[in-house]
C-alpha atoms as a PDB file:
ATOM      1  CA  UNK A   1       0.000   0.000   0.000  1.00  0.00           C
ATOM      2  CA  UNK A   2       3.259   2.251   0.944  1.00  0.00           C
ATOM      3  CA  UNK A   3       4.227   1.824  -3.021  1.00  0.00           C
ATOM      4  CA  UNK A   4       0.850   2.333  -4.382  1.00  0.00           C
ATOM      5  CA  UNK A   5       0.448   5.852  -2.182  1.00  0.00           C
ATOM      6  CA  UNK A   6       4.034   6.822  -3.086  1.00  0.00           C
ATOM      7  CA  UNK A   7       3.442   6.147  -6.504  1.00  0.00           C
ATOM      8  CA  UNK A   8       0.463   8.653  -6.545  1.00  0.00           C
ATOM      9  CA  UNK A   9       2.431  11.122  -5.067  1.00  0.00           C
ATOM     10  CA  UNK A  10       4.269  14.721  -6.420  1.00  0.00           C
ATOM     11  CA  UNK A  11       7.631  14.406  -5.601  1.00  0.00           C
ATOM     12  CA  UNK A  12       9.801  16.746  -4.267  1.00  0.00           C
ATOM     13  CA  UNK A  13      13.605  15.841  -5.662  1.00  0.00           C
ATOM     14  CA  UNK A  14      17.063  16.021  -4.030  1.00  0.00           C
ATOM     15  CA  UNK A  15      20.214  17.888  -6.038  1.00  0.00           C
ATOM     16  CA  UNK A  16      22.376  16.698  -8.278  1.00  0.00           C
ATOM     17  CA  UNK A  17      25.378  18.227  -7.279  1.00  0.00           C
ATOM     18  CA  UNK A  18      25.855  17.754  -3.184  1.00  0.00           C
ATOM     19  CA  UNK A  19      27.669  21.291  -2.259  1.00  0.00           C
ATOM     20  CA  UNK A  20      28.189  21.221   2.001  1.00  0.00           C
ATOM     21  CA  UNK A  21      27.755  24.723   3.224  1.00  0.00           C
ATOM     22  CA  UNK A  22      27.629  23.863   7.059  1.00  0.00           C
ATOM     23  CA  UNK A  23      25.014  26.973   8.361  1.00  0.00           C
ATOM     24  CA  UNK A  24      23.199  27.853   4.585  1.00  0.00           C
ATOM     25  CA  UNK A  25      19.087  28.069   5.602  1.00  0.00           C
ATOM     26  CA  UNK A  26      16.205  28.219   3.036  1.00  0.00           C
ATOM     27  CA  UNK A  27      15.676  32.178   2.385  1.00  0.00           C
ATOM     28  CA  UNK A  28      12.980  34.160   4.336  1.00  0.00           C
ATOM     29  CA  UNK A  29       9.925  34.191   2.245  1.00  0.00           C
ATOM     30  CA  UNK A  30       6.485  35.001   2.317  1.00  0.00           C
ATOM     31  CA  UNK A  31       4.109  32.617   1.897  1.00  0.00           C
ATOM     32  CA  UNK A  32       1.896  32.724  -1.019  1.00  0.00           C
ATOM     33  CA  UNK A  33      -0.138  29.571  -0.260  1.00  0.00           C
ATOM     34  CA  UNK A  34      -0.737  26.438   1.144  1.00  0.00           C
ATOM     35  CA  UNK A  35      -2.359  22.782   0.375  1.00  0.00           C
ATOM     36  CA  UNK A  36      -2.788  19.679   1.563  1.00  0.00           C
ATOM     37  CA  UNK A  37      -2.479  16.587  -0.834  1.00  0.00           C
ATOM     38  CA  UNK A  38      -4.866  13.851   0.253  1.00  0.00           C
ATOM     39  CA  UNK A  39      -5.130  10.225  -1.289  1.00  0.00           C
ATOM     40  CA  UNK A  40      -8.342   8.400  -0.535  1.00  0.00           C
ATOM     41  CA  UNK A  41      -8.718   8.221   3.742  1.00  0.00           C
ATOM     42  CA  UNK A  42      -4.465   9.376   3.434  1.00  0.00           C
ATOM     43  CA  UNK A  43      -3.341  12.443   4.162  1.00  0.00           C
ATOM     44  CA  UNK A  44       0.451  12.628   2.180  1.00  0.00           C
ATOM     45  CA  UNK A  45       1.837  15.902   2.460  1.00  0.00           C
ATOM     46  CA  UNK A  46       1.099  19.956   3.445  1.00  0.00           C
ATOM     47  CA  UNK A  47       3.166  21.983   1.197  1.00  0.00           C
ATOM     48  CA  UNK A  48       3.739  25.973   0.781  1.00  0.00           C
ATOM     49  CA  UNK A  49       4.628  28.199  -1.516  1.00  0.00           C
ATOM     50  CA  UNK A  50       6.723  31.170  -1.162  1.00  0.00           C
ATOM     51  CA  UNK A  51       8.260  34.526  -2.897  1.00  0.00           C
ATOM     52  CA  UNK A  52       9.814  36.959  -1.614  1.00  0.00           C
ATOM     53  CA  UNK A  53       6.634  39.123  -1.701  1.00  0.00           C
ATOM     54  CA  UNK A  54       4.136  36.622  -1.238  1.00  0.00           C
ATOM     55  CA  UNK A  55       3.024  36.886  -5.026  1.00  0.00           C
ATOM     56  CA  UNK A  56       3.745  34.191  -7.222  1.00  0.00           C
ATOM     57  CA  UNK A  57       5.136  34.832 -10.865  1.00  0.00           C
ATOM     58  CA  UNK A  58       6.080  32.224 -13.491  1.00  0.00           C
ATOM     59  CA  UNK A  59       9.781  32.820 -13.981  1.00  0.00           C
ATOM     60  CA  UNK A  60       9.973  34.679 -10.387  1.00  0.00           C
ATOM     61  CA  UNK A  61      13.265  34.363  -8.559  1.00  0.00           C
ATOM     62  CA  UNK A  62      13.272  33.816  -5.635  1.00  0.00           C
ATOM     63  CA  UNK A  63      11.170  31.018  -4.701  1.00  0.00           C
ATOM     64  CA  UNK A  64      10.680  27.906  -2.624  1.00  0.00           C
ATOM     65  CA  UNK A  65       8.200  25.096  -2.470  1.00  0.00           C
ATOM     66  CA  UNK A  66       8.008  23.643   1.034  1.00  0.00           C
ATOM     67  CA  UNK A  67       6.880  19.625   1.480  1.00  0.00           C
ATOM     68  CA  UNK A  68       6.228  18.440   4.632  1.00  0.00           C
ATOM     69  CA  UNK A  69       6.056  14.658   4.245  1.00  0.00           C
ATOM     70  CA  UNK A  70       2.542  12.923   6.361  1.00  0.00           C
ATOM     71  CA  UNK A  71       3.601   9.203   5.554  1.00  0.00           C
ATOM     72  CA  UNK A  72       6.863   7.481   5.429  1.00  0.00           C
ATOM     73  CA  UNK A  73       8.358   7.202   1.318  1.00  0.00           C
ATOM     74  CA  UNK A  74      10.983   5.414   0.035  1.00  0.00           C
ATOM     75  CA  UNK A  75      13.336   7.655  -2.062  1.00  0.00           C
ATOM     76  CA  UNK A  76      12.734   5.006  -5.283  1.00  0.00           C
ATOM     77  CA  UNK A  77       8.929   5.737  -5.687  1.00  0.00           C
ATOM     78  CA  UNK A  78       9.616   9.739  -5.040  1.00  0.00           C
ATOM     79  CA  UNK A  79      12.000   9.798  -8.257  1.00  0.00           C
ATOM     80  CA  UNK A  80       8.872   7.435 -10.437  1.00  0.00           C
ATOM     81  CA  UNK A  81       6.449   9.823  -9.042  1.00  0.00           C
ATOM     82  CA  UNK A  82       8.707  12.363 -10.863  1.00  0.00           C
ATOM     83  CA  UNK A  83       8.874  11.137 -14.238  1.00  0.00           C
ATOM     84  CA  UNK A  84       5.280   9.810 -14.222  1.00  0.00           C
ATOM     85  CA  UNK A  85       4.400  13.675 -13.564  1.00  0.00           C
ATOM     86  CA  UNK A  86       6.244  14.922 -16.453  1.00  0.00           C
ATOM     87  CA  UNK A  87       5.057  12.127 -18.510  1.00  0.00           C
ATOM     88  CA  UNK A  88       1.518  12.926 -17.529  1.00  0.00           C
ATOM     89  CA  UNK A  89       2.211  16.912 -18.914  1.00  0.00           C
ATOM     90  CA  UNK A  90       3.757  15.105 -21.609  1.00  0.00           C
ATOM     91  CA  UNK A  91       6.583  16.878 -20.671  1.00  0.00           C
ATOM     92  CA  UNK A  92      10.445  16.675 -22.077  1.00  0.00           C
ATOM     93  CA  UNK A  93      13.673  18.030 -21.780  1.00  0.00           C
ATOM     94  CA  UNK A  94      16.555  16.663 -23.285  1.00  0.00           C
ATOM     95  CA  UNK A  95      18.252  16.342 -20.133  1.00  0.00           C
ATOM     96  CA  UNK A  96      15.435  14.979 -18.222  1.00  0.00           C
ATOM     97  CA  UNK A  97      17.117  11.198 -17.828  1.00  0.00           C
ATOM     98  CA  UNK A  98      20.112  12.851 -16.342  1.00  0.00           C
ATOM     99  CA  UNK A  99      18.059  14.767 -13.706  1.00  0.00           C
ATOM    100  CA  UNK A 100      16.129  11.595 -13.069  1.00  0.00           C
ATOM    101  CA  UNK A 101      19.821   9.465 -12.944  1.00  0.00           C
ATOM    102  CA  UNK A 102      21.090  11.871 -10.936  1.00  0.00           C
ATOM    103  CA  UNK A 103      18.148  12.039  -8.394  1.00  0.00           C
ATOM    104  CA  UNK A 104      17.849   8.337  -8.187  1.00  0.00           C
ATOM    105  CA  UNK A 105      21.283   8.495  -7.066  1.00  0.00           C
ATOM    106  CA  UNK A 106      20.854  10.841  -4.449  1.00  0.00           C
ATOM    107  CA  UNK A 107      17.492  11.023  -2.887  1.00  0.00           C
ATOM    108  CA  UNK A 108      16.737   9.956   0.768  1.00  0.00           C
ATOM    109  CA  UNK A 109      13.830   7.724   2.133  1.00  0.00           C
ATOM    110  CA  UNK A 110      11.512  10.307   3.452  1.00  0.00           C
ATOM    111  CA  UNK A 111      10.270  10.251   7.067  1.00  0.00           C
ATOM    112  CA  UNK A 112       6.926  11.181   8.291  1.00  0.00           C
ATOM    113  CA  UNK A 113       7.228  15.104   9.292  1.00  0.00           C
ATOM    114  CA  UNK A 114      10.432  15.725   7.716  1.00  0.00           C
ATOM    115  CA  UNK A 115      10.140  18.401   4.976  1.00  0.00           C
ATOM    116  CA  UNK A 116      12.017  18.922   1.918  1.00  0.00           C
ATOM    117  CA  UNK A 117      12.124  22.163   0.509  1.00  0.00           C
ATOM    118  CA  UNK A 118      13.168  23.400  -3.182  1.00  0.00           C
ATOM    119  CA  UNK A 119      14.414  26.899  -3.432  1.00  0.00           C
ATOM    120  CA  UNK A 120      15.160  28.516  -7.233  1.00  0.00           C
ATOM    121  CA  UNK A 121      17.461  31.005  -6.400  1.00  0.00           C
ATOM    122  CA  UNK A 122      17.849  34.365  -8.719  1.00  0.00           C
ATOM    123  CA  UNK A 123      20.682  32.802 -10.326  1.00  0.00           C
ATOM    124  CA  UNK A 124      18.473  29.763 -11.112  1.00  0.00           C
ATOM    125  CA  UNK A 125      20.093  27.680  -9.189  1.00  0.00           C
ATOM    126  CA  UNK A 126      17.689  24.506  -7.542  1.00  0.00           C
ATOM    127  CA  UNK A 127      18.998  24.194  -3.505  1.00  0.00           C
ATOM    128  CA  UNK A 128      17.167  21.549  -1.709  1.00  0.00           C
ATOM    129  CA  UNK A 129      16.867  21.225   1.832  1.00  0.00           C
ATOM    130  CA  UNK A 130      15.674  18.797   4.289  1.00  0.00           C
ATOM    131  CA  UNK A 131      14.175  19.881   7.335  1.00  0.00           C
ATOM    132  CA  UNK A 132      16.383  22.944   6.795  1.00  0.00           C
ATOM    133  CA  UNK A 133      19.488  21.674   6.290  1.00  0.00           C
ATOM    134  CA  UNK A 134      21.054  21.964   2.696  1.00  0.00           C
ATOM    135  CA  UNK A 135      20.771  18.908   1.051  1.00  0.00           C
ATOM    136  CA  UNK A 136      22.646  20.112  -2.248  1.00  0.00           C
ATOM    137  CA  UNK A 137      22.244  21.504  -5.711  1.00  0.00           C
ATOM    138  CA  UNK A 138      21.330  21.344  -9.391  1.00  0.00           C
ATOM    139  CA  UNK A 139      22.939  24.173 -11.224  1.00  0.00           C
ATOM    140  CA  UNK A 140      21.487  23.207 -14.305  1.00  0.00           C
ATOM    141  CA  UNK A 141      18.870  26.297 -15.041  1.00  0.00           C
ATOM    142  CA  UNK A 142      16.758  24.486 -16.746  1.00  0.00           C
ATOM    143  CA  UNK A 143      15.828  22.291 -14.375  1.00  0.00           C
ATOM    144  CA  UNK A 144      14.297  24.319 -10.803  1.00  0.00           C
ATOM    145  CA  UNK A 145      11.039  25.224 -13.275  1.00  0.00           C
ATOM    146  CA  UNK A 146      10.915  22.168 -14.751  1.00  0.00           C
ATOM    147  CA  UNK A 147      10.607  20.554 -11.780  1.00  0.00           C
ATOM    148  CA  UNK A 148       8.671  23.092  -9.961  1.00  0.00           C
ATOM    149  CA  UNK A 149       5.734  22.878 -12.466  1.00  0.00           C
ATOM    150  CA  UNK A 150       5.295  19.697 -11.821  1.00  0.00           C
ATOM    151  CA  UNK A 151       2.726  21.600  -9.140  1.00  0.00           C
ATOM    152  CA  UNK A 152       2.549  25.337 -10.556  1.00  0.00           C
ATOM    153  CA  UNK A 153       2.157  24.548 -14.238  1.00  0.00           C
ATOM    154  CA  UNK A 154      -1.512  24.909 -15.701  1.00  0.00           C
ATOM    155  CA  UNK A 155      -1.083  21.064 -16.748  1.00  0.00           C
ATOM    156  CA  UNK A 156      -0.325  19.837 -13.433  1.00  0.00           C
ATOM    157  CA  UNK A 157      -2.453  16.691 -12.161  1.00  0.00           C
ATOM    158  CA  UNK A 158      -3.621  18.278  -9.049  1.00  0.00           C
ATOM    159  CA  UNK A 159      -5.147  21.402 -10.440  1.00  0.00           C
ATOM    160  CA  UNK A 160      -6.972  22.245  -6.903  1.00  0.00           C
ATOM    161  CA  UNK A 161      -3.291  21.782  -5.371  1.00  0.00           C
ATOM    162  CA  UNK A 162      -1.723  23.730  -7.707  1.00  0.00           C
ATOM    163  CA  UNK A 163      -5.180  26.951  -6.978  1.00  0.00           C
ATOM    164  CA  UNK A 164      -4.086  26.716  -3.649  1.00  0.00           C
ATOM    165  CA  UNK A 165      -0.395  27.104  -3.815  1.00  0.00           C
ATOM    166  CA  UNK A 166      -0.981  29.717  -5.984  1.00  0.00           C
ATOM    167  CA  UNK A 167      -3.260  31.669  -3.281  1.00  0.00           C
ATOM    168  CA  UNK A 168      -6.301  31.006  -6.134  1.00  0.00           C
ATOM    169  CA  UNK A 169      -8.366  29.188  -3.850  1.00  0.00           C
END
């Protein structure tokens, strides 16, 4: 049941690059909104938006999507969940396999409460962080979008999700 749940999840993706920086904290942000994703009787995850003036703007840097987890997830289902979102959009980018390789490599098994957060910095730099502690990077600037519309695009799967993040709803 743990697989089947995980595999209906959004995932939220670890970096490619690991860069230590002992003391580095997600930015201060205002929150734009909030949701709750819910599977059957299941509650999964709450996760939050935020920009640094609580507005959110396609392209807008900075901004972070916060995911605290509800159930335990193993880190293998988390990195499916990802491409079976971006198939779903019928989404592709011709580096796409190498973000997923590169994920699979590094993603942890999620824990009930912890939280993993994605920040796209101005540069366009993806940071992720785990219950605020830097987790690592993807540099690529392609990527932090791409995988951040896996909730905010208008072809997301979760369309009431994504009305709520966006402070729609």
């Amino acid at each position: 049941m743990k697989r089947l749940l995980a595999m209906l999840l959004l995932p939220m993706a670890l970096a490619a690059t690991a860069q230590e920086a002992p003391g580095e904290q997600p930015s201060a942000l205002q929150m734009v909104g909030e949701a709750r994703l819910k599977f059957l009787f299941w509650s999964v995850y709450d996760s939050r938006l935020y920009t640094a003036d609580g507005d959110y703007q396609a392209g807008e840097r900075p901004v972070r999507l916060d995911i605290q987890y509800l159930i335990n997830i193993d880190s293998d289902d988390l990195v499916a969940r990802t491409a079976s979102e971006w198939e779903a959009q019928q989404r592709r980018h011709e580096r796409q396999d190498q973000w997923l390789q590169a994920l699979a490599s590094l993603w942890p098994d999620v824990s009930e409460s912890d939280t993993i957060s994605l920040e796209i910095q101005e540069d366009n730099r993806a940071v992720f962080y785990r219950n605020g502690e830097l987790l690592g990077s993807l540099d690529d600037p392609d990527f932090g979008q791409y995988f951040l519309d896996i909730w905010l695009s208008p072809q997301t799967t979760r369309p009431e999700l994504r009305a709520k993040l966006l402070g729609l709803r």
